[in-house]
N, C-alpha and C. Protein backbone atom coordinates (compact mmCIF):
# COMPACT_ATOMS: atom_id res chain seq x y z
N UNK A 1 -92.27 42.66 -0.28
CA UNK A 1 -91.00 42.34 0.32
C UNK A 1 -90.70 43.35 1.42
N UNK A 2 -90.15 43.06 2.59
CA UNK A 2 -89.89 43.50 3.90
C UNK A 2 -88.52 43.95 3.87
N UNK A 3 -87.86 44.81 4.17
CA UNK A 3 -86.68 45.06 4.09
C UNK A 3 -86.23 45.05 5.89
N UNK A 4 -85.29 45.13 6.23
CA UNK A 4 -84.90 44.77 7.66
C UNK A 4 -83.66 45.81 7.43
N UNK A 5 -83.55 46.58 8.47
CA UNK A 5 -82.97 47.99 8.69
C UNK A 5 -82.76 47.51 10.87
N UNK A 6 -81.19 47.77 10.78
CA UNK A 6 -80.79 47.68 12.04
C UNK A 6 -79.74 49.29 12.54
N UNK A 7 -80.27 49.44 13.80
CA UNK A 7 -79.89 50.64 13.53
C UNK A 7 -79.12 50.93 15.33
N UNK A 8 -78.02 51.88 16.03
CA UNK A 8 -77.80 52.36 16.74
C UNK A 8 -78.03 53.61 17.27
N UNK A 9 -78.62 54.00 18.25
CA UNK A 9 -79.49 55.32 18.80
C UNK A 9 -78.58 55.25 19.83
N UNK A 10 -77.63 56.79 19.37
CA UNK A 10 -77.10 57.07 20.59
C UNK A 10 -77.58 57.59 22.07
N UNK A 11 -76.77 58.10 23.17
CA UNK A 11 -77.87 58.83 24.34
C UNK A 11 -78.22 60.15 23.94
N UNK A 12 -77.41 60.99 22.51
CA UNK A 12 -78.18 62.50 22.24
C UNK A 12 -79.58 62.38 21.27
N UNK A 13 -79.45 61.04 20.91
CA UNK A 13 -80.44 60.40 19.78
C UNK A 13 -80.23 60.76 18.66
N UNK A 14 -78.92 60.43 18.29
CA UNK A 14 -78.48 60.56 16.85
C UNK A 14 -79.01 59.02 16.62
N UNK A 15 -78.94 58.51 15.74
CA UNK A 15 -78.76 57.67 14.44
C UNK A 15 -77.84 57.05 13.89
N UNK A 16 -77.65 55.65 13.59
CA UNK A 16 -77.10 55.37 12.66
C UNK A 16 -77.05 54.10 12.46
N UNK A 17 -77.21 53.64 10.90
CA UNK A 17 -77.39 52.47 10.34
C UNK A 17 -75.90 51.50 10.50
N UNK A 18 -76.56 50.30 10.78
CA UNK A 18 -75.40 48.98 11.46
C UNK A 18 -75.76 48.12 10.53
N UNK A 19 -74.74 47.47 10.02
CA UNK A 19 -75.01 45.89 9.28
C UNK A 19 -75.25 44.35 9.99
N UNK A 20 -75.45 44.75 11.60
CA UNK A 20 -75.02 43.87 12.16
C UNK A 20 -76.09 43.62 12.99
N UNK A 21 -76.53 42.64 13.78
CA UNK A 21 -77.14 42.91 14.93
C UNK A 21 -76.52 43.01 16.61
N UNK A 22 -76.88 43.46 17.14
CA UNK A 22 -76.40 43.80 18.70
C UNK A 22 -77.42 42.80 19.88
N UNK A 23 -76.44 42.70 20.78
CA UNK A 23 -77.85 41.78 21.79
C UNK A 23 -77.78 43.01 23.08
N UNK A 24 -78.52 43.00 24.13
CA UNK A 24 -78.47 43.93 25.33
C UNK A 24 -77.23 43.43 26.16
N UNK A 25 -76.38 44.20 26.84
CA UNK A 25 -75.32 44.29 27.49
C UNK A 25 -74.08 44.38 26.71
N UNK A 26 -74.15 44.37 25.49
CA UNK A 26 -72.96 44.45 24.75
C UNK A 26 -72.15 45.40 24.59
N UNK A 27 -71.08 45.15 24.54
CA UNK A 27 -69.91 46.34 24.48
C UNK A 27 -69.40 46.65 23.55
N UNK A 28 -69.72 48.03 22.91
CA UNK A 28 -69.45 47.98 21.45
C UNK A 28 -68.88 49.22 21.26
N UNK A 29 -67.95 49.67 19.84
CA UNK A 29 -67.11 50.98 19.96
C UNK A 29 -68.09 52.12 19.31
N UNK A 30 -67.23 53.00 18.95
CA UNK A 30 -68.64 54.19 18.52
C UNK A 30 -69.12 54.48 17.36
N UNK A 31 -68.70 53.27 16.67
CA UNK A 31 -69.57 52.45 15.41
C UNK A 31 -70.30 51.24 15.17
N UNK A 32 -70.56 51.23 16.83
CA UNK A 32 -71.30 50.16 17.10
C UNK A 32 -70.97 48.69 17.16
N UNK A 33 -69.76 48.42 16.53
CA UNK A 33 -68.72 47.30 16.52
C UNK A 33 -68.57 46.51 17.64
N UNK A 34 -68.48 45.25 18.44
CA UNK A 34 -68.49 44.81 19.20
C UNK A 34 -67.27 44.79 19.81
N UNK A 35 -66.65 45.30 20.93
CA UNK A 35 -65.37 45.14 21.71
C UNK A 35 -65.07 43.70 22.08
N UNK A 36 -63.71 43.50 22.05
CA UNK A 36 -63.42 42.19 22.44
C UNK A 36 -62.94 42.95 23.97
N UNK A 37 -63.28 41.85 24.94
CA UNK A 37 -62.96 41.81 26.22
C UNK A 37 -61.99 41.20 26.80
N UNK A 38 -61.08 41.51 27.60
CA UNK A 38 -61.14 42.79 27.95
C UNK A 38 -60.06 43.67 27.18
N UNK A 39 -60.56 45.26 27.12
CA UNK A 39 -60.35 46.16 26.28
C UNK A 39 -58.83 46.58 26.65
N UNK A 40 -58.22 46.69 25.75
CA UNK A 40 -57.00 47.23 25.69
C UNK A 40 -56.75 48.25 26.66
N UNK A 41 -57.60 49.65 26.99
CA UNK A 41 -57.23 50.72 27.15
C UNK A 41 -58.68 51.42 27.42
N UNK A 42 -58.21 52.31 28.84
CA UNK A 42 -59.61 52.68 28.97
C UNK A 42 -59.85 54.20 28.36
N UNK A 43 -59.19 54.70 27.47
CA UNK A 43 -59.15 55.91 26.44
C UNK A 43 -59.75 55.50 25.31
N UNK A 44 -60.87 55.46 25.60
CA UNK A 44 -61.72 54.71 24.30
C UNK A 44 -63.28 55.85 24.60
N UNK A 45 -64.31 55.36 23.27
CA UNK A 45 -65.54 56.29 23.71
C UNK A 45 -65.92 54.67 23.82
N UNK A 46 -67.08 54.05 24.60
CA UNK A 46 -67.41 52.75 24.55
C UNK A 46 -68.99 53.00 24.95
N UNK A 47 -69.46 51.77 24.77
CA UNK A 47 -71.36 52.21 24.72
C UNK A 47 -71.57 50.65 25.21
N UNK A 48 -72.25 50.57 25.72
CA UNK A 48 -73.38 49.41 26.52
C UNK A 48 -74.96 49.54 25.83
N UNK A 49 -74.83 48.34 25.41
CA UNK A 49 -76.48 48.45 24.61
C UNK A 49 -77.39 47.70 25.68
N UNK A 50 -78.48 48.70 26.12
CA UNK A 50 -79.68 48.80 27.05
C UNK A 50 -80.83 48.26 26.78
N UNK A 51 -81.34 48.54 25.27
CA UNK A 51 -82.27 48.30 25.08
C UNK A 51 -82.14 47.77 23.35
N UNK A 52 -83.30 47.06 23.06
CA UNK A 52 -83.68 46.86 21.86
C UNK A 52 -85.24 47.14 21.65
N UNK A 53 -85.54 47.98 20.35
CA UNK A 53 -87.26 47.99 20.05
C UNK A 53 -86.92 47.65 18.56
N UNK A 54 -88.31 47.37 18.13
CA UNK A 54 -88.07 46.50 16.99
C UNK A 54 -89.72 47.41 16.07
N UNK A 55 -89.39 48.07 15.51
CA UNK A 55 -90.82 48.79 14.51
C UNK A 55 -91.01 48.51 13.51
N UNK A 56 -92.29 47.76 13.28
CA UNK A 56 -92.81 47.48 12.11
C UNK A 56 -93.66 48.13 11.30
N UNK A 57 -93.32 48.23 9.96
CA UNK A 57 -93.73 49.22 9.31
C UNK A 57 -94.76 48.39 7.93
N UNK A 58 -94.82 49.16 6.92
CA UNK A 58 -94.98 48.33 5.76
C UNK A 58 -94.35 47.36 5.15
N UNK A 59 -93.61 48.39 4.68
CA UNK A 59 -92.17 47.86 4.07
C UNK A 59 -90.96 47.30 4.51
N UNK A 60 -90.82 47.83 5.98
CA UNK A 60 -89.45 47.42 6.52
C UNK A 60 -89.90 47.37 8.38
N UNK A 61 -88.87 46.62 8.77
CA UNK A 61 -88.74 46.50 10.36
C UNK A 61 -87.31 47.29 10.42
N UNK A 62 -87.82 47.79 11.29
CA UNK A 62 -86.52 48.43 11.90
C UNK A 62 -85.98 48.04 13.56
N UNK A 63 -84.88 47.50 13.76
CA UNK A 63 -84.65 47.44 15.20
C UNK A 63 -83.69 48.28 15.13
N UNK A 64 -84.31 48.50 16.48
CA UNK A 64 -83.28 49.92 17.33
C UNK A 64 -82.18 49.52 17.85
N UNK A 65 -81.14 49.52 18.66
CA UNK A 65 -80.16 49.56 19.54
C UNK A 65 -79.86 50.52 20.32
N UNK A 66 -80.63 50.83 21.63
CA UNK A 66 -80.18 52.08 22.36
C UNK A 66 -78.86 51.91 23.35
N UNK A 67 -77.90 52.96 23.35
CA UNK A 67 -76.55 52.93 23.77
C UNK A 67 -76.55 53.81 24.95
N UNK A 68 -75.84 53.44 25.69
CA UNK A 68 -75.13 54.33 26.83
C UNK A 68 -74.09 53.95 27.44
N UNK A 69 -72.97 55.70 27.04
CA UNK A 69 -71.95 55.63 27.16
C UNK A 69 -71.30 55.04 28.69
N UNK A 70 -69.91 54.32 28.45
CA UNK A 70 -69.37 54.39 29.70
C UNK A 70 -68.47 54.74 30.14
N UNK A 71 -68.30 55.11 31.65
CA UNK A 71 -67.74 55.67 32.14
C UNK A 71 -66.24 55.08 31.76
N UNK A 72 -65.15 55.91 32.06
CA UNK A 72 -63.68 55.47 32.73
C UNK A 72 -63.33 54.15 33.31
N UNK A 73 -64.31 54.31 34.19
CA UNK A 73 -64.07 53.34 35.74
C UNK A 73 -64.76 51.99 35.67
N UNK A 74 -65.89 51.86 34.40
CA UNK A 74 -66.64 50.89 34.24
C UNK A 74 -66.02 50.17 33.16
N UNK A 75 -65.02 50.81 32.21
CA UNK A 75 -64.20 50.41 30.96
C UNK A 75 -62.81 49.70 32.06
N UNK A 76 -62.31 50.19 32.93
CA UNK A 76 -61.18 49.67 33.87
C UNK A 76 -61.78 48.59 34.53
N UNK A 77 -62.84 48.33 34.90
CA UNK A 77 -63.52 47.21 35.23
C UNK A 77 -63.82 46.11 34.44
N UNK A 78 -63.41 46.35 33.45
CA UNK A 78 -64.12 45.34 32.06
C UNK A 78 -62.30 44.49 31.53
């Protein structure tokens, strides 16, 4: 049996396990949560997902979610 492990990689390359999956361009808070658009307030930490890799192992797949933060001016744009 395969276990399936989804996960968020911040830009310092921390870690951390998500119950959810993410697609690329998504706007999500800094638990990885998906923002509804458009955002209340641009005093937020907010992340744009870039990339996805997907590693297969024995036992388990793991997909990644790599994040990068955004700016002020790109959250006032949204």
């Amino acid at each position: 049996m395969k276990y399936s492990i989804s996960e968020i990689v911040y830009p310092e390359g921390d870690r951390q396990e998500i119950s959810h999956s993410l697609y690329i361009n998504q706007i999500v808070d800094i638990n990885g949560y998906p923002l509804d658009l458009p955002v209340k307030t641009s005093k937020m930490i907010a992340y744009k997902v870039y990339r996805k890799s997907t590693e297969e192992t024995r036992n388990e797949v793991i997909t990644s979610f790599f994040l990068q933060q955004l700016t002020v001016w790109e959250l006032e744009g949204l």
